[in-house]
N, C-alpha and C. Protein backbone atom coordinates (compact mmCIF):
# COMPACT_ATOMS: atom_id res chain seq x y z
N UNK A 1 26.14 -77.06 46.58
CA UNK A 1 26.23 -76.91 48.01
C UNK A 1 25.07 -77.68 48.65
N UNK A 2 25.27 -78.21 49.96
CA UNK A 2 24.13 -78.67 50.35
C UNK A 2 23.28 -77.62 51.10
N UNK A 3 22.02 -78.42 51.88
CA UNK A 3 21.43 -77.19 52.38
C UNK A 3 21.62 -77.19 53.45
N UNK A 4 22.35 -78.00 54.09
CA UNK A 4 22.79 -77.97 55.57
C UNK A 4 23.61 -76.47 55.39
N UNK A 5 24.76 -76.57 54.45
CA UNK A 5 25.98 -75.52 54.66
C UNK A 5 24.81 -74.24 54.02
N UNK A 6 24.16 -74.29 53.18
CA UNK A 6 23.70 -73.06 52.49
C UNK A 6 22.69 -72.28 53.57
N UNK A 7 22.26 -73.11 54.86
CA UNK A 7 21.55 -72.97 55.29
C UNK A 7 22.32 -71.99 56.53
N UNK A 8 24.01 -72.80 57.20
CA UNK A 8 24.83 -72.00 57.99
C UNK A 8 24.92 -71.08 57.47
N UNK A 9 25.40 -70.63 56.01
CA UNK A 9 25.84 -69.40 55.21
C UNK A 9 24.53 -68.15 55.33
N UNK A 10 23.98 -68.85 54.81
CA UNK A 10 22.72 -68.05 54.87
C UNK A 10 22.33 -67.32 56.64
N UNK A 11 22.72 -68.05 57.73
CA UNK A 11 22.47 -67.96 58.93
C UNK A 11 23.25 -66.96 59.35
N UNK A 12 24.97 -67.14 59.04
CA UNK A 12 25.82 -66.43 59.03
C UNK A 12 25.68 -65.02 58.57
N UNK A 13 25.77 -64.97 57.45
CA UNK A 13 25.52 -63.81 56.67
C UNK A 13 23.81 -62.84 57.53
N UNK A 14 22.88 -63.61 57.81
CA UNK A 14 21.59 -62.64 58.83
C UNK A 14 22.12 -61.89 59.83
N UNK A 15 23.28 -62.65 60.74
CA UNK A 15 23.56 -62.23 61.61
C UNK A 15 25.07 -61.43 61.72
N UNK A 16 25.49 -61.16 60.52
CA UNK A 16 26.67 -60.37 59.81
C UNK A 16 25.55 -59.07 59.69
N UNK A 17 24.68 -59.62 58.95
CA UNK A 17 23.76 -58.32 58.59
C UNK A 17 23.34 -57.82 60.04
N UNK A 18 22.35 -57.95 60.64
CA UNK A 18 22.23 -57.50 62.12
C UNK A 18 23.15 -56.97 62.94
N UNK A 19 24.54 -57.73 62.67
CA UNK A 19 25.47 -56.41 63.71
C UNK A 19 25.66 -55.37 63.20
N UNK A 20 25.77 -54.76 61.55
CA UNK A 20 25.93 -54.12 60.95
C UNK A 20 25.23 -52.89 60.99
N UNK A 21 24.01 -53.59 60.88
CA UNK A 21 22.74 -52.68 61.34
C UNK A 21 22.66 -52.23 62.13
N UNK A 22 22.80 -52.74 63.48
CA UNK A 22 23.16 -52.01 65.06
C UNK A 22 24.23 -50.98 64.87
N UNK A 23 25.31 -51.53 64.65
CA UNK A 23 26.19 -50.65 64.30
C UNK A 23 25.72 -49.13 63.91
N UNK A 24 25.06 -49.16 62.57
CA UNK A 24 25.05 -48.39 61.69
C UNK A 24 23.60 -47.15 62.24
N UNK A 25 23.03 -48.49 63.06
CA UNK A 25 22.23 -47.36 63.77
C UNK A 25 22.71 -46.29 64.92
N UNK A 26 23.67 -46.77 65.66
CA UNK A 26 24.45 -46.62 66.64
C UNK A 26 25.31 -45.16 66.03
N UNK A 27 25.60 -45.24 64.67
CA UNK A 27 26.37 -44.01 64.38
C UNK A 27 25.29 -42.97 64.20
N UNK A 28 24.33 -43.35 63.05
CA UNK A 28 23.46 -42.62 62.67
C UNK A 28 23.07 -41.75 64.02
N UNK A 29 22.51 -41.96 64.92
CA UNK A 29 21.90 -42.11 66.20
C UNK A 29 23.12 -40.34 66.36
N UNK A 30 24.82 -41.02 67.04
CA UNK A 30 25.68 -39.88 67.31
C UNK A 30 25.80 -38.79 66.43
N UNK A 31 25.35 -39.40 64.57
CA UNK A 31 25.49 -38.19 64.00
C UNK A 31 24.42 -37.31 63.94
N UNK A 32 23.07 -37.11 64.16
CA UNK A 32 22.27 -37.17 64.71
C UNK A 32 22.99 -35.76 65.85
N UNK A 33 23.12 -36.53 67.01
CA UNK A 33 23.33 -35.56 68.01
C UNK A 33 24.40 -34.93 67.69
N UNK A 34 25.43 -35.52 66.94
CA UNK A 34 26.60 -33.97 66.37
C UNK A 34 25.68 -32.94 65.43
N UNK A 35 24.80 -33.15 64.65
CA UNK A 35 24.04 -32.21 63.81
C UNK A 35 23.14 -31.08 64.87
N UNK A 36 23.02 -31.44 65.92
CA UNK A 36 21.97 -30.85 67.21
C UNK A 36 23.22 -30.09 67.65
N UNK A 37 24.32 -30.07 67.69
CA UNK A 37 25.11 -29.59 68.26
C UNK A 37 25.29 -27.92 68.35
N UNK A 38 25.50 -27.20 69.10
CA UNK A 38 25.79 -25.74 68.75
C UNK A 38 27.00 -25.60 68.19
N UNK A 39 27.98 -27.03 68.19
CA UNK A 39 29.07 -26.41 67.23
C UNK A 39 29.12 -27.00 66.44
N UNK A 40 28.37 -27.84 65.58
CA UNK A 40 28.21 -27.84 64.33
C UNK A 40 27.85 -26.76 63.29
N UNK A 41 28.77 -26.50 62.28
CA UNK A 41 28.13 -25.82 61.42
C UNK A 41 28.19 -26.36 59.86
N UNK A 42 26.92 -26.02 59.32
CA UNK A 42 26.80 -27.02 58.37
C UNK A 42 27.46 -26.48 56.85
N UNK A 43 27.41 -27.11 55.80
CA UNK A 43 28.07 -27.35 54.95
C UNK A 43 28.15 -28.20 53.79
N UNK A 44 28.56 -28.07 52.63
CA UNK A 44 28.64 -29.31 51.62
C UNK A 44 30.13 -30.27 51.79
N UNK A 45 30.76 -30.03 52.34
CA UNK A 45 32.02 -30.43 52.68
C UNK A 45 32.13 -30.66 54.31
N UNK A 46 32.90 -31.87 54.29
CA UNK A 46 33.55 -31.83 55.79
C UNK A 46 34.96 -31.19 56.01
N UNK A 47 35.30 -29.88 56.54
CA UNK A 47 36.28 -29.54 56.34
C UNK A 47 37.44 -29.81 56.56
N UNK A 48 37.66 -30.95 57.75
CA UNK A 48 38.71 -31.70 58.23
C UNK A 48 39.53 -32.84 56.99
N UNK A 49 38.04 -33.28 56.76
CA UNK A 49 38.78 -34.36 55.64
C UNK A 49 38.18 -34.13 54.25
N UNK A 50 37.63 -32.74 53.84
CA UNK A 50 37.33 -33.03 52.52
C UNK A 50 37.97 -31.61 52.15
N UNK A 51 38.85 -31.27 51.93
CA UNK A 51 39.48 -30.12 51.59
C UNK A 51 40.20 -30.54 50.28
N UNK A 52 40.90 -31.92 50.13
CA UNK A 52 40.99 -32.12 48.86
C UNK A 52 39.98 -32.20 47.60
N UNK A 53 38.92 -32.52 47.98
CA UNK A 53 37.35 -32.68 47.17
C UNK A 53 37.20 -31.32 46.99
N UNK A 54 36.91 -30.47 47.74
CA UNK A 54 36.49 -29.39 47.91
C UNK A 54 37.12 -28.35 47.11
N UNK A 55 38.77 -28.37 47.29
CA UNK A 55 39.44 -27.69 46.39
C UNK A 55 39.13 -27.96 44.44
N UNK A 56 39.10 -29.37 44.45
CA UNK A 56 38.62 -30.17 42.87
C UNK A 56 37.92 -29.62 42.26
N UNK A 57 36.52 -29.55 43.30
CA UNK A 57 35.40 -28.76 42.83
C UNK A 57 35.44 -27.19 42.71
N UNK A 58 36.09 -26.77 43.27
CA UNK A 58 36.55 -25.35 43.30
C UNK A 58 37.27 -25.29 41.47
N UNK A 59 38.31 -25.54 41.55
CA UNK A 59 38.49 -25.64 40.08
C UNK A 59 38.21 -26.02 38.91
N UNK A 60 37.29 -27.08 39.42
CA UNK A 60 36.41 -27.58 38.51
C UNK A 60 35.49 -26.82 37.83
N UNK A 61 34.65 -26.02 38.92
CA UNK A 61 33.80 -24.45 38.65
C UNK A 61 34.60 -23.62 38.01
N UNK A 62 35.71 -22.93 38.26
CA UNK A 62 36.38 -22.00 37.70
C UNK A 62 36.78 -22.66 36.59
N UNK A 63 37.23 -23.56 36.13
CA UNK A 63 37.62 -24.05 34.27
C UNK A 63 36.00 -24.01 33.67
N UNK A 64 35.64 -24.83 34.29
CA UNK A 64 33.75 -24.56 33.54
C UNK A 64 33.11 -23.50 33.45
N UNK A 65 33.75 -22.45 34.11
CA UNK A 65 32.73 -20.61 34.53
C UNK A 65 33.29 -19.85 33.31
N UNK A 66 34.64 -20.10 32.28
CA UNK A 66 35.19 -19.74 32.04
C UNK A 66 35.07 -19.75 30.89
């Protein structure tokens, strides 16, 4: 490759990384204020979407307790 293009790629990819980051701060940040929430309640599971996990591990314990 030359270093002209390795140099766009490389440029590309900083600023792939940087929106990402915003991004990712941007959630962190809301989850954050959902954890502050009075209706949050906390947990090892999300119960909306981890009820299949949750059940796994549930049986998973009970064959292993056994």
């Amino acid at each position: 490759m030359h270093l002209s293009r390795v140099m766009r790629v490389l440029s590309h990819s900083l600023e792939d990384s940087e929106t990402m980051q915003m991004e990712d701060i941007k959630l962190c940040e809301a989850v954050q204020r959902g954890l502050e929430s009075p209706a949050y309640c906390s947990g090892r599971y999300a119960p909306l979407v981890e009820k299949a996990m949750h059940r796994f591990h549930c049986l998973l314990y009970e064959n292993l307790s056994t």
